[in-house]
Protein backbone atom coordinates (compact mmCIF):
# COMPACT_ATOMS: atom_id res chain seq x y z
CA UNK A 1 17.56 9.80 -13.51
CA UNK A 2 17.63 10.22 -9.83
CA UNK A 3 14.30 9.78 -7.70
CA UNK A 4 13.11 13.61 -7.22
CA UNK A 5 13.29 13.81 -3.36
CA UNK A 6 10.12 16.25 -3.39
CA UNK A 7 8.13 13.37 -4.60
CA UNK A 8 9.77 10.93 -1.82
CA UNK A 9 8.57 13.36 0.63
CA UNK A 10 4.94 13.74 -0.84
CA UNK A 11 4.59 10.42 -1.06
CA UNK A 12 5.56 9.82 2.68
CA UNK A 13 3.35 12.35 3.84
CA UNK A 14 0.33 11.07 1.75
CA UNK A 15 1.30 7.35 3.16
CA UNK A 16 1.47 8.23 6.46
CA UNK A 17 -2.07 10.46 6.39
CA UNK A 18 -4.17 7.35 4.85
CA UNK A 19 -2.54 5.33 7.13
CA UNK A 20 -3.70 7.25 10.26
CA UNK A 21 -6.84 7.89 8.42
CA UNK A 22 -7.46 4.20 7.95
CA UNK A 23 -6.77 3.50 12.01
CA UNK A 24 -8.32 6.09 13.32
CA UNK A 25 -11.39 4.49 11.97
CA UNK A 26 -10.66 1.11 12.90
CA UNK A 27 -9.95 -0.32 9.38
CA UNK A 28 -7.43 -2.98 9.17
CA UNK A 29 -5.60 -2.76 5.97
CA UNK A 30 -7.34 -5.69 4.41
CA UNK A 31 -10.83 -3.61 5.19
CA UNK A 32 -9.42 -0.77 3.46
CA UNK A 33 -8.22 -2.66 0.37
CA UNK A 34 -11.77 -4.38 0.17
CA UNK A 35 -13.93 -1.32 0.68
CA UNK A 36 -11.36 0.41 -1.82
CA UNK A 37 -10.96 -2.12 -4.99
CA UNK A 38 -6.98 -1.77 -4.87
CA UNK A 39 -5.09 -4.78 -3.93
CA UNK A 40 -3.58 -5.24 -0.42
CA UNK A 41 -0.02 -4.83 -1.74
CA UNK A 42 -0.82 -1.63 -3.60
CA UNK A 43 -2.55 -0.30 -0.58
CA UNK A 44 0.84 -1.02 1.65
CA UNK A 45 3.08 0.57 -0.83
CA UNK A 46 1.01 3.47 -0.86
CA UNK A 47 0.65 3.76 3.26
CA UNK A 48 4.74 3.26 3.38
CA UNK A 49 5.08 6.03 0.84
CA UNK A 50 6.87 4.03 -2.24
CA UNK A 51 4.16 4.14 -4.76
CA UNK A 52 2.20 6.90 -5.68
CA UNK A 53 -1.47 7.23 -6.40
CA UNK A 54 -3.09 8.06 -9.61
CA UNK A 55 -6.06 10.31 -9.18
CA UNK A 56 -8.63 7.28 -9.63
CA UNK A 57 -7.13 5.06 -6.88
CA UNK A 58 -6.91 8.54 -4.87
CA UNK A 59 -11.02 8.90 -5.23
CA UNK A 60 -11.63 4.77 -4.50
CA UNK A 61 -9.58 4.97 -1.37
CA UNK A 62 -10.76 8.17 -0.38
CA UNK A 63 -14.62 6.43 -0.76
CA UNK A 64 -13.14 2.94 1.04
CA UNK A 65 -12.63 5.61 3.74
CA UNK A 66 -15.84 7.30 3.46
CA UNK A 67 -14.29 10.74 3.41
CA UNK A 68 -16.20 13.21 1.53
CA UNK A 69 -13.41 15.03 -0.45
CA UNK A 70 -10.53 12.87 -2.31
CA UNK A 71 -8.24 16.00 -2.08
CA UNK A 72 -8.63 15.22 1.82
CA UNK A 73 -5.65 12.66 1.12
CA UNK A 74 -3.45 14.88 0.03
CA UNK A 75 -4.02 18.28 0.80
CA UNK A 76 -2.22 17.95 4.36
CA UNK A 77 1.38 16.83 2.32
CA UNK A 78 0.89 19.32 -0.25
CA UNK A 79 0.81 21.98 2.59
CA UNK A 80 4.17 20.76 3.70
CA UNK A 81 5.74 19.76 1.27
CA UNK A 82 4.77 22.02 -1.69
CA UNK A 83 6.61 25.01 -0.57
CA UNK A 84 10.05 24.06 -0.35
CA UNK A 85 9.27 22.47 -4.42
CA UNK A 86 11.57 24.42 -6.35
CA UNK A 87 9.93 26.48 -9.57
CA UNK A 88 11.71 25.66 -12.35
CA UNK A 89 9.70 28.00 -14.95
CA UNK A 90 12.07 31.63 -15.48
CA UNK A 91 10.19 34.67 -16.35
């Protein structure tokens, strides 16, 4: 089954947001993964956009990062990316 390129982009967009996140507050990635509880490799896949995050790692990173709302994370991709999904349940 092919990769779903919706999720590729989601992904990217989530990476890229906890990634900025993370500098803007002067985390290194080994601070993140630390304040976080999820490994150092898991935290890189997720910040290039190749894995994605289960809601649990979602709320521990979000906490790492001391943000207030886990949905913060994600709510800036689903914006952008959400629309263009395609609905694939017929009336």
């Amino acid at each position: 089954m092919a990769t779903d390129p919706h999720k590729k982009q989601l992904n990217s967009h989530i990476g890229k947001y906890v990634r900025s996140i993370r500098q803007k507050k002067g985390l290194s990635r080994e601070d993140l993964a630390g304040a976080s509880n999820v490994s150092l490799t898991h935290l890189g896949n997720i910040e290039r956009g190749t894995a994605s995050m289960t809601p649990y790692t979602q709320a521990k990173i979000a906490k790492g990062l001391k943000l207030t709302n886990p949905n913060e994370l994600t709510a800036e991709a689903f914006e952008k990316v959400y629309p263009s999904m395609p609905t694939y349940i017929s009336d």
